[in-house]
N, C-alpha and C. Protein backbone atom coordinates (compact mmCIF):
# COMPACT_ATOMS: atom_id res chain seq x y z
N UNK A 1 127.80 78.26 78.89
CA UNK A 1 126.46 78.59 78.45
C UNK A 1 125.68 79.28 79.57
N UNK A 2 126.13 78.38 80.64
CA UNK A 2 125.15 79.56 81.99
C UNK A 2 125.45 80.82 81.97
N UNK A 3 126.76 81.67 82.11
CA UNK A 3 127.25 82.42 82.05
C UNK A 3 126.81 83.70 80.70
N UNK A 4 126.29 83.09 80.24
CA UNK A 4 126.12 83.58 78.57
C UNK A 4 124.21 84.05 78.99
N UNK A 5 123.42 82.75 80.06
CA UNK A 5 122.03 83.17 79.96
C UNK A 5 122.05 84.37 81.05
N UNK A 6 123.30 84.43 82.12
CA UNK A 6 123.54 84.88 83.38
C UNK A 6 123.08 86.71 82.65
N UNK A 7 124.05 86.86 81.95
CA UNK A 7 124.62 87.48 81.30
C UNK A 7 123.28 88.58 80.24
N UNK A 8 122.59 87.85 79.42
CA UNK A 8 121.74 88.02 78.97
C UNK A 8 120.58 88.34 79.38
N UNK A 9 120.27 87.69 80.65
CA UNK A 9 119.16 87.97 81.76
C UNK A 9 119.50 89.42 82.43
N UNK A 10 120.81 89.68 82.77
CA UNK A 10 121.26 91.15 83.15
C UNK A 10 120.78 92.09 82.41
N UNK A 11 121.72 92.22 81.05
CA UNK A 11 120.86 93.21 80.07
C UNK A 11 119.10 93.42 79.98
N UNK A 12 118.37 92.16 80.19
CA UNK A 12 116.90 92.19 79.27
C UNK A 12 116.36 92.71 81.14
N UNK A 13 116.83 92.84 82.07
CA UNK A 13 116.63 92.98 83.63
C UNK A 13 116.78 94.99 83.38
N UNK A 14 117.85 95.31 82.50
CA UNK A 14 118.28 96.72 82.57
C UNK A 14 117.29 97.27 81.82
N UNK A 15 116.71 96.45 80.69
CA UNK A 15 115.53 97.38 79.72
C UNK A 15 114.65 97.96 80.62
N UNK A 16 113.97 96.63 81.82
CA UNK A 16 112.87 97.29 82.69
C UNK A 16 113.14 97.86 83.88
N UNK A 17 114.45 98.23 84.17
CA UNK A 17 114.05 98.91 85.15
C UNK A 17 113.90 100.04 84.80
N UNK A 18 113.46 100.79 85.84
CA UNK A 18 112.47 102.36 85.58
C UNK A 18 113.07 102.64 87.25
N UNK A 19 113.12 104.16 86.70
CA UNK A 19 113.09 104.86 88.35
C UNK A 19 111.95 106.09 87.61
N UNK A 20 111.72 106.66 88.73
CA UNK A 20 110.38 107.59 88.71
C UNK A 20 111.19 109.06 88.36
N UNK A 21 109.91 110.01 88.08
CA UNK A 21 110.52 111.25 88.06
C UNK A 21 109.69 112.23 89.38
N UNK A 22 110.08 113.02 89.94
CA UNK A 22 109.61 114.23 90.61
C UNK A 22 109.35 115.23 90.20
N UNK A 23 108.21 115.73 90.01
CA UNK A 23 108.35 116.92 89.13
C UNK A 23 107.50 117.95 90.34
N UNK A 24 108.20 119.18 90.74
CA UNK A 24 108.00 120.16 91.34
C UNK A 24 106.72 120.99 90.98
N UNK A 25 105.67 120.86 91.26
CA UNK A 25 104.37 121.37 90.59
C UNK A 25 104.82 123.34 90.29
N UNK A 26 105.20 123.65 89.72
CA UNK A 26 105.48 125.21 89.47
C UNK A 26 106.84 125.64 89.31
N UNK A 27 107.60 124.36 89.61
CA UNK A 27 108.91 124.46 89.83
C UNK A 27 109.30 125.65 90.94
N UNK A 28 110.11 126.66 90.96
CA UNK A 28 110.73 127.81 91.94
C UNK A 28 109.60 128.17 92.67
N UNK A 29 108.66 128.72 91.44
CA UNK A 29 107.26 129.34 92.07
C UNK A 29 106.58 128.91 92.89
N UNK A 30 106.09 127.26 92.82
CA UNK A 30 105.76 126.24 93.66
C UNK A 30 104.02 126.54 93.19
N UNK A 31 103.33 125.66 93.93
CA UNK A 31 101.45 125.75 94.20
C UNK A 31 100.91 127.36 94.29
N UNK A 32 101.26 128.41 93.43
CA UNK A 32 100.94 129.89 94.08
C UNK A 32 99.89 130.15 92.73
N UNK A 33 99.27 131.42 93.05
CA UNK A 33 98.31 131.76 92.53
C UNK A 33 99.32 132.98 91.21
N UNK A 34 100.51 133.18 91.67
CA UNK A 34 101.40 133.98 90.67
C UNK A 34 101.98 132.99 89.33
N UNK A 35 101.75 131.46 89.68
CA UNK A 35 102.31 130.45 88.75
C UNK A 35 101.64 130.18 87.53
N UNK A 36 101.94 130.00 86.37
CA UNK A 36 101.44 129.73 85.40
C UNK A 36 101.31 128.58 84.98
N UNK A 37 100.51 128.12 85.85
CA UNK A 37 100.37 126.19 85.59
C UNK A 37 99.84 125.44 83.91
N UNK A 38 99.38 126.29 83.53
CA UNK A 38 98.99 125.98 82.30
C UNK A 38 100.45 125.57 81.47
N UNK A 39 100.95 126.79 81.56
CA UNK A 39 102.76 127.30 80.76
C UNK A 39 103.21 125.90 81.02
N UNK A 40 103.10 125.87 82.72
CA UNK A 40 104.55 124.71 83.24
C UNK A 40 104.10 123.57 83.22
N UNK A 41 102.74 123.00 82.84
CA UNK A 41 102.55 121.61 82.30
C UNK A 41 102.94 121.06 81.33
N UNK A 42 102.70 122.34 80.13
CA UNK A 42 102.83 122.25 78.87
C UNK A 42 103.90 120.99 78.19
N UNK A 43 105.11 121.08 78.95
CA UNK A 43 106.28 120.42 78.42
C UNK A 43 106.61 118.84 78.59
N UNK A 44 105.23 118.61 79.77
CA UNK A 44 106.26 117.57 80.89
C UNK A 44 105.28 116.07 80.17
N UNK A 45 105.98 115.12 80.49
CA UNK A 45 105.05 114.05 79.99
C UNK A 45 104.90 113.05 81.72
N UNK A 46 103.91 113.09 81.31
CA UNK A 46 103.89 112.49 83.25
C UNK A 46 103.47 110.65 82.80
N UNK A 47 104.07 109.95 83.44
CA UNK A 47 104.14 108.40 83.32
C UNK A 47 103.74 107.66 84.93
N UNK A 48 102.89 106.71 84.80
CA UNK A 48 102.99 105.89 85.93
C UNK A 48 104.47 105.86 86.48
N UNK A 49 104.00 106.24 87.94
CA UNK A 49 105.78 106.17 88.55
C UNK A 49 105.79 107.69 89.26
N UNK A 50 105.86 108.10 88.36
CA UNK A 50 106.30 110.02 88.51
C UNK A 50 105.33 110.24 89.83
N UNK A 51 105.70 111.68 90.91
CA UNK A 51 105.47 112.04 91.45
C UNK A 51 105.22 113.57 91.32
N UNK A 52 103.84 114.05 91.55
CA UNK A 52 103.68 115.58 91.36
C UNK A 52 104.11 115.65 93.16
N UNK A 53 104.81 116.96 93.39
CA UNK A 53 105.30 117.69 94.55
C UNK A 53 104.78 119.00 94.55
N UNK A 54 103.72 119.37 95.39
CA UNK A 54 103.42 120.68 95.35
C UNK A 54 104.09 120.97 96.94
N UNK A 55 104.51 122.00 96.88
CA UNK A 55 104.79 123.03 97.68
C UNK A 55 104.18 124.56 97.46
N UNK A 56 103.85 124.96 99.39
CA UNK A 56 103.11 125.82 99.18
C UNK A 56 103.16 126.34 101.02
N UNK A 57 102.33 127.23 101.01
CA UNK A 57 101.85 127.86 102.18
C UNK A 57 101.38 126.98 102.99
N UNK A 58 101.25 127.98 104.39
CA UNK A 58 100.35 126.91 105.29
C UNK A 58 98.93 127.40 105.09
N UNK A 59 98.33 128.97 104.67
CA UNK A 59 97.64 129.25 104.14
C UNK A 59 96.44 128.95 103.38
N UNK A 60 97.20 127.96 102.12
CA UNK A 60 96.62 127.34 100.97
C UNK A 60 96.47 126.18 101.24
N UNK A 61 95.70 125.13 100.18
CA UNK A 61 95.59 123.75 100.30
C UNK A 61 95.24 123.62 99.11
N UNK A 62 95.35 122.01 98.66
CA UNK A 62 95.37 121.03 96.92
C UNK A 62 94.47 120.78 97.49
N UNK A 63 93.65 120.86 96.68
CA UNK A 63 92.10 119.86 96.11
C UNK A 63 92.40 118.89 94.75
N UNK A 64 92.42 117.53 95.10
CA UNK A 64 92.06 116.56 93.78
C UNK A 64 90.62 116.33 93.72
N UNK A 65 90.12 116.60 92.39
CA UNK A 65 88.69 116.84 92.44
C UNK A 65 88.50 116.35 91.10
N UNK A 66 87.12 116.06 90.41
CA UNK A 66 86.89 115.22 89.41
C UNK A 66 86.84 116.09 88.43
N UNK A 67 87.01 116.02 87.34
CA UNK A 67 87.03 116.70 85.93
C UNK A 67 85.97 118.02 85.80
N UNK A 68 84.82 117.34 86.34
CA UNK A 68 83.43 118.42 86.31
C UNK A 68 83.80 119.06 87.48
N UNK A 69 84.25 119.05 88.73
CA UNK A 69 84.26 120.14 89.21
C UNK A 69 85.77 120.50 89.12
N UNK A 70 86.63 120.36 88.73
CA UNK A 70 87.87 121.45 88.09
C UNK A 70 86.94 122.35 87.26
N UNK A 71 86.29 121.71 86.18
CA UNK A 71 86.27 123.07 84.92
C UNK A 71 85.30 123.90 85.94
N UNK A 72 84.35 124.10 87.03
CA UNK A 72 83.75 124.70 87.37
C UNK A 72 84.51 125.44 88.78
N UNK A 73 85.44 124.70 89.21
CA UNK A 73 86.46 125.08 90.07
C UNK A 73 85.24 124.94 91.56
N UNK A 74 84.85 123.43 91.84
CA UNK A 74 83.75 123.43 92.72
C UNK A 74 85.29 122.51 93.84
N UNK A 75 84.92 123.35 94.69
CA UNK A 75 85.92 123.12 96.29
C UNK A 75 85.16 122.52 97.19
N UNK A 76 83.63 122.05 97.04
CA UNK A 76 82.76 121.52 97.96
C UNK A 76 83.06 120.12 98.18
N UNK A 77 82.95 119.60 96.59
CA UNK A 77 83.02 118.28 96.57
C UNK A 77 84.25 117.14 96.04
N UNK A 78 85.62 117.10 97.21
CA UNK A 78 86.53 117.01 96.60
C UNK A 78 86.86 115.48 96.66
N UNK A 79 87.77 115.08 96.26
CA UNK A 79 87.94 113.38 96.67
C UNK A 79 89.61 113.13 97.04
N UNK A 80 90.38 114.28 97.13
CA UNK A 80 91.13 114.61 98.67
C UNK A 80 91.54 115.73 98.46
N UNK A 81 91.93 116.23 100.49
CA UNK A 81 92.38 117.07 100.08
C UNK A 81 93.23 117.34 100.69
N UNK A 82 94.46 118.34 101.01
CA UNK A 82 96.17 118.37 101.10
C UNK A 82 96.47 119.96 101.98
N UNK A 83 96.36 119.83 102.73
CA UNK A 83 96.48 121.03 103.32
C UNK A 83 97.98 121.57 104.47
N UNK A 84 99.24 120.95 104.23
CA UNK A 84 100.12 120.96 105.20
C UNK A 84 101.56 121.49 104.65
N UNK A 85 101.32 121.75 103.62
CA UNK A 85 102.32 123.10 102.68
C UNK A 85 103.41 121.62 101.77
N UNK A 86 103.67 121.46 101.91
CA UNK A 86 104.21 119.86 101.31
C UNK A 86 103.51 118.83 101.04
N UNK A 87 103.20 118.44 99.66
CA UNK A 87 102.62 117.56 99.63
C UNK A 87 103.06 116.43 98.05
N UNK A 88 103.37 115.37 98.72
CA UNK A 88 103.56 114.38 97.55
C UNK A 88 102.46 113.42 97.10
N UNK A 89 101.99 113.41 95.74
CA UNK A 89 100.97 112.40 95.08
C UNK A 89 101.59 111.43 94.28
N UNK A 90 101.62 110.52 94.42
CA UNK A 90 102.00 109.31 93.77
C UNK A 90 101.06 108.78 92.28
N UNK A 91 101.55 109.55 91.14
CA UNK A 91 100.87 108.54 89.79
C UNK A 91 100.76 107.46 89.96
N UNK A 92 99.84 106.69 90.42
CA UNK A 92 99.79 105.38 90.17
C UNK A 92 99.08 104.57 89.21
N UNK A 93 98.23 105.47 88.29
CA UNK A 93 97.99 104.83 87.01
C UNK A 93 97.67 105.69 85.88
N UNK A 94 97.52 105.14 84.77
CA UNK A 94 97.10 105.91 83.29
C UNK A 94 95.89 106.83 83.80
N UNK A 95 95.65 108.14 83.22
CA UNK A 95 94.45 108.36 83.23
C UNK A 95 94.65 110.16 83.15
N UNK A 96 93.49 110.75 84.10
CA UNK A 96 94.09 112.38 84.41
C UNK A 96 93.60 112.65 85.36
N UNK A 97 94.35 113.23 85.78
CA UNK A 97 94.10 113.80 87.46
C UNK A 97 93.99 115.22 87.45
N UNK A 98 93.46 116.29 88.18
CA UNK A 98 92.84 117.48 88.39
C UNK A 98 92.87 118.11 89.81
N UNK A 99 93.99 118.83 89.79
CA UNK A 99 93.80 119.10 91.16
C UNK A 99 93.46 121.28 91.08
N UNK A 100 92.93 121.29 92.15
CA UNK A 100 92.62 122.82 92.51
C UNK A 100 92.88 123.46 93.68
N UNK A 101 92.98 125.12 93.63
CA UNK A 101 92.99 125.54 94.94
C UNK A 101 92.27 124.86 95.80
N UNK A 102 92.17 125.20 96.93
CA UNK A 102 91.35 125.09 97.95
C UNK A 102 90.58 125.71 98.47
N UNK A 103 90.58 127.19 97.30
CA UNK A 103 90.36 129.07 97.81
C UNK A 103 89.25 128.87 95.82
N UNK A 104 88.44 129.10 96.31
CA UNK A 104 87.45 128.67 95.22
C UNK A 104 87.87 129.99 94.33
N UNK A 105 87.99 131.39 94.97
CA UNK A 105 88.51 132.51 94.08
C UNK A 105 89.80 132.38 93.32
N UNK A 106 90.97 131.82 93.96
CA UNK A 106 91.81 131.07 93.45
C UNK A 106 91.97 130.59 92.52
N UNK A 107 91.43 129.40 92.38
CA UNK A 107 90.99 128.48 91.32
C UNK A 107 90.36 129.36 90.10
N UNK A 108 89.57 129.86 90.64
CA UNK A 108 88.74 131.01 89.30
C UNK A 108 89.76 131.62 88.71
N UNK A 109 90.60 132.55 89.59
CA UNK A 109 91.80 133.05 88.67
C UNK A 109 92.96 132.03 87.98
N UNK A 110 92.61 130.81 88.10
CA UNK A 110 94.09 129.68 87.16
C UNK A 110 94.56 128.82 87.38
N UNK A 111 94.74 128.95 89.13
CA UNK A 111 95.30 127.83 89.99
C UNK A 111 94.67 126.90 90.33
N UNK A 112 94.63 126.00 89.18
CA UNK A 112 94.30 124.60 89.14
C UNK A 112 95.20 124.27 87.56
N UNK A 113 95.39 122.90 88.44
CA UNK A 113 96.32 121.47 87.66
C UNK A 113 95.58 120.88 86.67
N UNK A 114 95.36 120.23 85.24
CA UNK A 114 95.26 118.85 84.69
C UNK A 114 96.71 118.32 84.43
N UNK A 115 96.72 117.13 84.99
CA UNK A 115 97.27 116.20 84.60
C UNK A 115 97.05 115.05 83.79
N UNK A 116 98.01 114.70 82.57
CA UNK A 116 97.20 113.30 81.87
C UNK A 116 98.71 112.63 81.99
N UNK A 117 98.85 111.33 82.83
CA UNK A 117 99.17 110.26 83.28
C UNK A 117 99.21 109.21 82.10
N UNK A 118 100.35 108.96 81.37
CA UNK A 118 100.87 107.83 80.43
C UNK A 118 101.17 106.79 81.15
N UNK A 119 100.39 105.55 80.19
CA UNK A 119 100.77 104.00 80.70
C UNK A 119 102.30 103.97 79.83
N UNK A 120 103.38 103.99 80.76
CA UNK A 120 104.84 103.52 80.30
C UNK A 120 105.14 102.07 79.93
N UNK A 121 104.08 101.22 80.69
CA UNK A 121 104.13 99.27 80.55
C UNK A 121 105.42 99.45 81.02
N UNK A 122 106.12 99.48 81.98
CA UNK A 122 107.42 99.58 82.08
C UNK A 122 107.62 99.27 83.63
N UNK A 123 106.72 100.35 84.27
CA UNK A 123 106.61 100.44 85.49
C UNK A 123 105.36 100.38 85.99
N UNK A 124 104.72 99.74 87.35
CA UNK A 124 103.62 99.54 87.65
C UNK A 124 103.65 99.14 89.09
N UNK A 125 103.52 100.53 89.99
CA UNK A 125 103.80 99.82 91.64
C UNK A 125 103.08 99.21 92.37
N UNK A 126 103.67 98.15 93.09
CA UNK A 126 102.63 97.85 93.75
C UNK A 126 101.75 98.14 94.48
N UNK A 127 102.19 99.22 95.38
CA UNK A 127 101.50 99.99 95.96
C UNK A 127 101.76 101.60 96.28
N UNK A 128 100.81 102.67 96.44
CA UNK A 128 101.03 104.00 96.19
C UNK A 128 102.07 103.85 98.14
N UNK A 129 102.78 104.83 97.77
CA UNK A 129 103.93 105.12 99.66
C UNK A 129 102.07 105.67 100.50
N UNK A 130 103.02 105.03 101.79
CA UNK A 130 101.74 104.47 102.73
C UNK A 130 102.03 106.43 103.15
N UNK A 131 100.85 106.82 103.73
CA UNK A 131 100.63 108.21 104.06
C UNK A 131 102.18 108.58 105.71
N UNK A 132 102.27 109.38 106.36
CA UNK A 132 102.93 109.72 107.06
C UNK A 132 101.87 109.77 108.38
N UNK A 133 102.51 109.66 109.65
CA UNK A 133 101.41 109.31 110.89
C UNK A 133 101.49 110.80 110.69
N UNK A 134 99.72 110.45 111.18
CA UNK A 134 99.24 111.95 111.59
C UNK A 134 99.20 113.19 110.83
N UNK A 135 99.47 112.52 109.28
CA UNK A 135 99.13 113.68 107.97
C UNK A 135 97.90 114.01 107.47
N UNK A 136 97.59 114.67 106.52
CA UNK A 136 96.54 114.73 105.67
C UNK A 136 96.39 113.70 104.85
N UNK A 137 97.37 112.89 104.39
CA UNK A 137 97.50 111.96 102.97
C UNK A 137 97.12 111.04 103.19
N UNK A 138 95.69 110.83 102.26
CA UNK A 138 95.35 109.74 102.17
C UNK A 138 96.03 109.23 100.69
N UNK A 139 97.22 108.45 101.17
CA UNK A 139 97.75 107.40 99.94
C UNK A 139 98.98 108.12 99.37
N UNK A 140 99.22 109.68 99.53
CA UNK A 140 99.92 110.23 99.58
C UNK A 140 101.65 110.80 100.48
N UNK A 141 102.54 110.83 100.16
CA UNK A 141 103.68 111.15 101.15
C UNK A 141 103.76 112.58 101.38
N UNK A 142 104.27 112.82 102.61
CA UNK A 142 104.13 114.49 102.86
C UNK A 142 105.99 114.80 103.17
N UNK A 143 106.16 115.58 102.55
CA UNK A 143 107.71 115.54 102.59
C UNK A 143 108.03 116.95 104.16
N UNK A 144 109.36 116.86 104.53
CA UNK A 144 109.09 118.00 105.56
C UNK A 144 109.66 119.09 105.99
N UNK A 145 110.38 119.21 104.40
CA UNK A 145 111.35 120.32 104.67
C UNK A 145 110.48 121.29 104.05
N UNK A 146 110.83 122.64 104.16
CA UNK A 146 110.34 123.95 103.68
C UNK A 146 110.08 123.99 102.25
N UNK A 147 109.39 124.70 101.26
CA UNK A 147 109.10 125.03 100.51
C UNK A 147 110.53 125.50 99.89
N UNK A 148 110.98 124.81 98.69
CA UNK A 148 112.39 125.24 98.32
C UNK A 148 111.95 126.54 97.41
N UNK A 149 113.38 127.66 97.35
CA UNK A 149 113.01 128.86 96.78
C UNK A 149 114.03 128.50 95.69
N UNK A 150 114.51 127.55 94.98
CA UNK A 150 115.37 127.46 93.86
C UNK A 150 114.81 127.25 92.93
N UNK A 151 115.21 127.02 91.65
CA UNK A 151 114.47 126.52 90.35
C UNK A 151 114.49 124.68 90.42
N UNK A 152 113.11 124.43 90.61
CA UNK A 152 113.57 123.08 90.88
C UNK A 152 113.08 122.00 89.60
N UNK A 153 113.88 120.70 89.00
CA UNK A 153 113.38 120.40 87.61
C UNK A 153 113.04 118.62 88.16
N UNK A 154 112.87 117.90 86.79
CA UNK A 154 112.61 116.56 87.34
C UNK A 154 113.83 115.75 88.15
N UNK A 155 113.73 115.18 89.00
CA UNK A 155 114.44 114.23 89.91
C UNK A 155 114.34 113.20 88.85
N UNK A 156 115.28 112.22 88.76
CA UNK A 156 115.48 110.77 88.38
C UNK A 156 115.88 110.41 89.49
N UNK A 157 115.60 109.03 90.40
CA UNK A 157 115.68 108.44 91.09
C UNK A 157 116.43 107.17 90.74
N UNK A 158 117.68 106.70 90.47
CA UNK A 158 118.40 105.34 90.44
C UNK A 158 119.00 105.62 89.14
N UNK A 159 119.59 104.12 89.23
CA UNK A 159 120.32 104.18 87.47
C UNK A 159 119.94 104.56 86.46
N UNK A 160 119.09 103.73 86.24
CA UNK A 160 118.27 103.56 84.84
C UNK A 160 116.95 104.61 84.88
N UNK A 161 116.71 105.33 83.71
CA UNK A 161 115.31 105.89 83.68
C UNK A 161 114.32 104.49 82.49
N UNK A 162 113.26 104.21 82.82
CA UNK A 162 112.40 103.37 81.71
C UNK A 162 112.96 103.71 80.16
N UNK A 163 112.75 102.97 79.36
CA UNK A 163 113.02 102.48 78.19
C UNK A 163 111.78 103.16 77.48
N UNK A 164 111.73 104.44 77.65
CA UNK A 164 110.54 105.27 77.01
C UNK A 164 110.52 105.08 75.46
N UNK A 165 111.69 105.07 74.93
CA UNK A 165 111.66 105.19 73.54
C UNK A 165 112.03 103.85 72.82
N UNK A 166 111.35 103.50 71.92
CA UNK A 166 112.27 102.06 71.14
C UNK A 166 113.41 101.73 70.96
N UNK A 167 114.04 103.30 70.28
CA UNK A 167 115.29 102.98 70.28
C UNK A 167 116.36 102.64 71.52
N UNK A 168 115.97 102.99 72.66
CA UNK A 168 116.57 102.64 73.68
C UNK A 168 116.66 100.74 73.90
N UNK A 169 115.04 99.97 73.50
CA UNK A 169 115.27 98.56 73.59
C UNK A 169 115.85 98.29 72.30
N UNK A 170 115.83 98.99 71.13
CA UNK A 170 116.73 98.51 70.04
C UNK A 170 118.34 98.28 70.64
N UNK A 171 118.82 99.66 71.13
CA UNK A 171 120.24 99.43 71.83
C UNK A 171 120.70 98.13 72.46
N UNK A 172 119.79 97.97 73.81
CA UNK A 172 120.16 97.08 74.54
C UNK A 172 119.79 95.81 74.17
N UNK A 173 118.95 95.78 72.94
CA UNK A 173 118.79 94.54 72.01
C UNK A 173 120.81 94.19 71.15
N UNK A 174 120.84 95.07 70.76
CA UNK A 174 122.23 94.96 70.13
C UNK A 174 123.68 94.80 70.65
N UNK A 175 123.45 95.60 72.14
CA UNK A 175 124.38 95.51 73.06
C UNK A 175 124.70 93.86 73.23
N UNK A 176 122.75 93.16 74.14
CA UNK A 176 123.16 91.89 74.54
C UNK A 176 123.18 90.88 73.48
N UNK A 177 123.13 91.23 72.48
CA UNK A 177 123.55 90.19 71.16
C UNK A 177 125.21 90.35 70.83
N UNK A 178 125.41 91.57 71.25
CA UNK A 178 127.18 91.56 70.90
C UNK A 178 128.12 91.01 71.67
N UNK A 179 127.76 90.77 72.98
CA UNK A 179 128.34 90.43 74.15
C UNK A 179 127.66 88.95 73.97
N UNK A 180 126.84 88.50 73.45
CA UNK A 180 126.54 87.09 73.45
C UNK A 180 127.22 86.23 72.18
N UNK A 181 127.31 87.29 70.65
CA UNK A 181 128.31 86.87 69.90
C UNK A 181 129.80 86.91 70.09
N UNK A 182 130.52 87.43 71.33
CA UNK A 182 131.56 87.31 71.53
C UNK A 182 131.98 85.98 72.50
N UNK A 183 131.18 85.63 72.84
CA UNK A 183 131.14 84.38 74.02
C UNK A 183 132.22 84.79 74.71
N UNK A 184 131.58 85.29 75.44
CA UNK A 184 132.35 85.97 77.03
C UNK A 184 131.68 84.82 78.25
């Protein structure tokens, strides 16, 4: 019987785990004023967990800024900002996030982000990755290789991706009932 809860506790352990996704803000193009951020949001569903990665110039800089000043594309009043050509933000909860040039003309022509951030109930970290000594990131990771020139798509990180869809806990509902009606 232990063996059987051992067993059962494994499977209902596999529903929740979650690994995160990476998603390359522009993908190839990266943070540029040539990118069509509107286009390349369009598809993606962003979940607590996930990580936006902008890459970019040393030039340029991310502004996360509040809703009212995205639609006005105001660079005065930001609440951070990212200036070191690599930069990782950590989703850490439901909601939407807004980020913009740093080049207020910029921004006027497109280059600015919304993001809307899904509660998955799946995953929930404890804490956002602690900043890098001597970065810009507040709460943020700064990665430190070059700006990649490939087509770059979402990262999955570990085994398992979250149990986004029902039918996925229907499965592993049926799985650990079959392996529990076989008394293994």
């Amino acid at each position: 019987m232990a063996k059987l809860l051992l067993l059962y506790l494994a499977f209902a352990s596999a529903i929740v785990t979650c690994s995160a996704t990476n998603y390359i803000v522009g993908d190839s193009s990266g943070w540029d004023i040539s990118t069509n951020l509107g286009t390349w949001v369009q598809d993606k569903k962003f979940q607590v967990g996930d990580s936006l990665v902008f890459q970019y110039g040393s030039s340029e800089s991310v502004n996360e800024v509040t809703r009212e000043n995205f639609n006005t594309c105001n660079t005065t009043n930001v609440l951070a900002t990212y200036g070191n050509g690599n930069t990782t933000v950590a989703l850490t909860k439901p909601g939407d996030m807004y980020f913009v040039s740093g080049n207020r003309l910029l921004c006027l022509g497109g280059m600015k982000l919304h993001v809307h951030i899904q509660d998955n109930g799946a995953y929930s970290p404890a804490l956002a990755p602690s900043p890098v000594s001597g970065s810009d990131q507040g709460g943020s990771t700064t990665l430190t290789r070059p700006p990649s020139s490939q087509k770059n798509t979402p990262v999955l990180n570990g085994a398992f991706h979250c149990a986004r869809e029902p039918i996925h806990l229907v499965y592993m509902a049926l799985l650990a009932s079959a392996i529990l009606m076989l008394n293994i």
